[in-house]
C-alpha atoms as a PDB file:
ATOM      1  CA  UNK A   1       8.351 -20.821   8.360  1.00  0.00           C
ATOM      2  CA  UNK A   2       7.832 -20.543  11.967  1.00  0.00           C
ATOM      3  CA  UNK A   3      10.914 -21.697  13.213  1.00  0.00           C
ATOM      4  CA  UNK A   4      12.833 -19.234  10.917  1.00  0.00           C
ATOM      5  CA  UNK A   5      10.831 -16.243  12.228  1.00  0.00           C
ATOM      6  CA  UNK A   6      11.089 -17.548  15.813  1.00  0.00           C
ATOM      7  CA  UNK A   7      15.081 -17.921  15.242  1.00  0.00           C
ATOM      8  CA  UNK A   8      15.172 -14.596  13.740  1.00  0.00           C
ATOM      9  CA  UNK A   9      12.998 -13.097  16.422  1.00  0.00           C
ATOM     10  CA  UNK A  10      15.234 -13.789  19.218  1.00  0.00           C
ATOM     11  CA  UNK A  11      17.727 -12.452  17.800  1.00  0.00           C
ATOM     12  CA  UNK A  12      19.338  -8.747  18.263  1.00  0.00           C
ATOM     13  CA  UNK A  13      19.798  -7.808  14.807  1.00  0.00           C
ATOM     14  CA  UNK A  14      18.002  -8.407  11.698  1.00  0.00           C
ATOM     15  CA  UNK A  15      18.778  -7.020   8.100  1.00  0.00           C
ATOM     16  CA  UNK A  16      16.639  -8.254   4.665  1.00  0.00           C
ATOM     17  CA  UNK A  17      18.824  -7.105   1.362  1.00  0.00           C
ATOM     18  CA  UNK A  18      16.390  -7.928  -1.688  1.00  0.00           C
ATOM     19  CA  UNK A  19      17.417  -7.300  -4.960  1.00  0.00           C
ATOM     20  CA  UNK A  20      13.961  -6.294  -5.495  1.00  0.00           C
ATOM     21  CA  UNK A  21      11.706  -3.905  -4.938  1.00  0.00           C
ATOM     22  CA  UNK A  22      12.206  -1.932  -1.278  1.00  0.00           C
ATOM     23  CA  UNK A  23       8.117  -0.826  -1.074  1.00  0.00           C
ATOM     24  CA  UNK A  24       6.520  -4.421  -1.641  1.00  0.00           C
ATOM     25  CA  UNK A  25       9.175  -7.004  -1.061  1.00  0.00           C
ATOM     26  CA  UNK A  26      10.091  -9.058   1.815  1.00  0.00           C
ATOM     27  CA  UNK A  27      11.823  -6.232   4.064  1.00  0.00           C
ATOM     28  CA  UNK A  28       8.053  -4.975   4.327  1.00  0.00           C
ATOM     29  CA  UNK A  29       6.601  -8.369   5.068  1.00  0.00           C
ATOM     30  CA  UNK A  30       9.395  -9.802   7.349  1.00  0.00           C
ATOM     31  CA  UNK A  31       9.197  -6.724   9.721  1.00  0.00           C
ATOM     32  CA  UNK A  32       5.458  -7.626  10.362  1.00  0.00           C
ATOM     33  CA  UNK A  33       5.605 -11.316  10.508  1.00  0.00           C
ATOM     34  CA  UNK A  34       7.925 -10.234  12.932  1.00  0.00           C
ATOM     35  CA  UNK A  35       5.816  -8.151  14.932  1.00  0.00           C
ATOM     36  CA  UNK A  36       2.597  -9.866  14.382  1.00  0.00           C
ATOM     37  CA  UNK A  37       4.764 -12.702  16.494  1.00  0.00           C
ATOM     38  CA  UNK A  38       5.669 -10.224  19.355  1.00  0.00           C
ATOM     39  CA  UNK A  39       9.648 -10.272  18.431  1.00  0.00           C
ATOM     40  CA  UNK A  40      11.366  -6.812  18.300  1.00  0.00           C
ATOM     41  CA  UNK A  41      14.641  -7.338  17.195  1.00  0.00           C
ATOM     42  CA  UNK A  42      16.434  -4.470  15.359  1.00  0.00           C
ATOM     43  CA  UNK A  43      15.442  -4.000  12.213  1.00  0.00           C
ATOM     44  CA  UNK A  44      16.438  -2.561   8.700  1.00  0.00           C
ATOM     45  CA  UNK A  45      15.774  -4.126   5.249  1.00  0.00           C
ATOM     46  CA  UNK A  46      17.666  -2.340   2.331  1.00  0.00           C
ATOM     47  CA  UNK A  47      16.854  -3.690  -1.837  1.00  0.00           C
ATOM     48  CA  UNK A  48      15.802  -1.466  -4.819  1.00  0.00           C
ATOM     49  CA  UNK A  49      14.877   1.952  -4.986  1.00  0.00           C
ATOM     50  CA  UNK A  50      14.142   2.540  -8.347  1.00  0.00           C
ATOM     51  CA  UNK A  51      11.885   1.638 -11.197  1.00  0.00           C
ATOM     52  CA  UNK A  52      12.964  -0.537 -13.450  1.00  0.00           C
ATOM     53  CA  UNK A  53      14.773  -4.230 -14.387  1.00  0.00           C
ATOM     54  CA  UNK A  54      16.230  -5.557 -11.092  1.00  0.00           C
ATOM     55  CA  UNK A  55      17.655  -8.477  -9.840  1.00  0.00           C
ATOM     56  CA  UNK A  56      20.744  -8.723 -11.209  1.00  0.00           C
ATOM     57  CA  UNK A  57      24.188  -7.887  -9.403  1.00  0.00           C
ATOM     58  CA  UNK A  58      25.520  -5.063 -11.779  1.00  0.00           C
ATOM     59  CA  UNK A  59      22.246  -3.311 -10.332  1.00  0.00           C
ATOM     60  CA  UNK A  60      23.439  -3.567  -6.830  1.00  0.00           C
ATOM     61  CA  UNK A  61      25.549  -0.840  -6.521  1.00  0.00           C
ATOM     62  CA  UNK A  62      23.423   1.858  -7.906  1.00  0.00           C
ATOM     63  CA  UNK A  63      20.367   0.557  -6.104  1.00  0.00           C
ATOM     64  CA  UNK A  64      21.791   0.518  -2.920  1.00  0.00           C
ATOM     65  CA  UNK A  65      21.775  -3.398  -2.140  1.00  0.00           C
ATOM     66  CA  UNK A  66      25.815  -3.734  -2.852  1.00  0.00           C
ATOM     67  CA  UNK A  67      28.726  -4.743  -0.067  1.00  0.00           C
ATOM     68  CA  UNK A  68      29.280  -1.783   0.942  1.00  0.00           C
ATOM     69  CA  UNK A  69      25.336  -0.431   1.521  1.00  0.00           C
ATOM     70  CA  UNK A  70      25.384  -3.674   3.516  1.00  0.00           C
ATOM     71  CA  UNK A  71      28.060  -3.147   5.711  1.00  0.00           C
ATOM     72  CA  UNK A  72      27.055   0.932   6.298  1.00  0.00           C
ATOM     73  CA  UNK A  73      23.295  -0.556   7.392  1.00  0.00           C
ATOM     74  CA  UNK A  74      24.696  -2.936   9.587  1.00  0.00           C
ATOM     75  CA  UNK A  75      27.294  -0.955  11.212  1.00  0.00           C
ATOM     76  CA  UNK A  76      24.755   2.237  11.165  1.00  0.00           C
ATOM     77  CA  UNK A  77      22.231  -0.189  12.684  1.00  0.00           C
ATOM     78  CA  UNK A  78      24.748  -1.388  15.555  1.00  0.00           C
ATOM     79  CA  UNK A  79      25.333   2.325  16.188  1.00  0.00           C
ATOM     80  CA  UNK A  80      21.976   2.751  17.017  1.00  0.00           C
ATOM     81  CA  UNK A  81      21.715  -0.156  19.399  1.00  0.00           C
ATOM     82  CA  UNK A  82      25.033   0.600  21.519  1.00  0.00           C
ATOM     83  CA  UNK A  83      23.411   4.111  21.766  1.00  0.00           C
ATOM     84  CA  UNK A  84      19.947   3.238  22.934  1.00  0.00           C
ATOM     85  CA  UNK A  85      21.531   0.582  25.611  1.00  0.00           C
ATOM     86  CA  UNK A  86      23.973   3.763  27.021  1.00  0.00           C
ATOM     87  CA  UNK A  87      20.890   5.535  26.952  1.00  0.00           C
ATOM     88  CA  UNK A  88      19.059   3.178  29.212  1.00  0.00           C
ATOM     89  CA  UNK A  89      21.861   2.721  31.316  1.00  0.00           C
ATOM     90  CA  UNK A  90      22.541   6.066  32.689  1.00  0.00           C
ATOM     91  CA  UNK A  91      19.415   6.356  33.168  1.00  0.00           C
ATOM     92  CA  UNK A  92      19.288   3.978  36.038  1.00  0.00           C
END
């Protein structure tokens, strides 16, 4: 709903995990709802790669949706924000 989009909008950091598939799945639609709202938060959305059955949690870990995927997006996608911001900074 709005208000979810609006809350997730203003906020610095947004990751979707799906347990379903990566190409057509809500990653793909949340980043555009996103930006068809003029938010730009950082953004990442990780779920199945491959073909098959999905869904399930003993697929997680060779689909790339389990704890630790999660936590190596998240800190991978901090990374990249502390960078850009020393970036900007010594540039001024």
């Amino acid at each position: 709903d709005e208000n979810t989009l609006e809350m997730l909008g203003k906020s610095s950091l947004v990751l979707v995990v799906e347990p379903l598939s990566r190409k057509s799945g809500l990653g793909v639609r949340m980043g555009t709802w996103l930006l068809e709202r003029g938010y730009a938060p950082k953004y990442g959305y990780i779920g199945a790669t491959k073909e098959g059955c999905g869904g399930l949690w003993q697929h997680a870990y060779h689909q790339g949706y389990d704890s630790t995927s999660i936590q190596s997006k998240v800190k991978a996608m901090c990374n990249e924000m502390l960078l850009s911001k020393l970036a900007g900074a010594s540039l001024k």
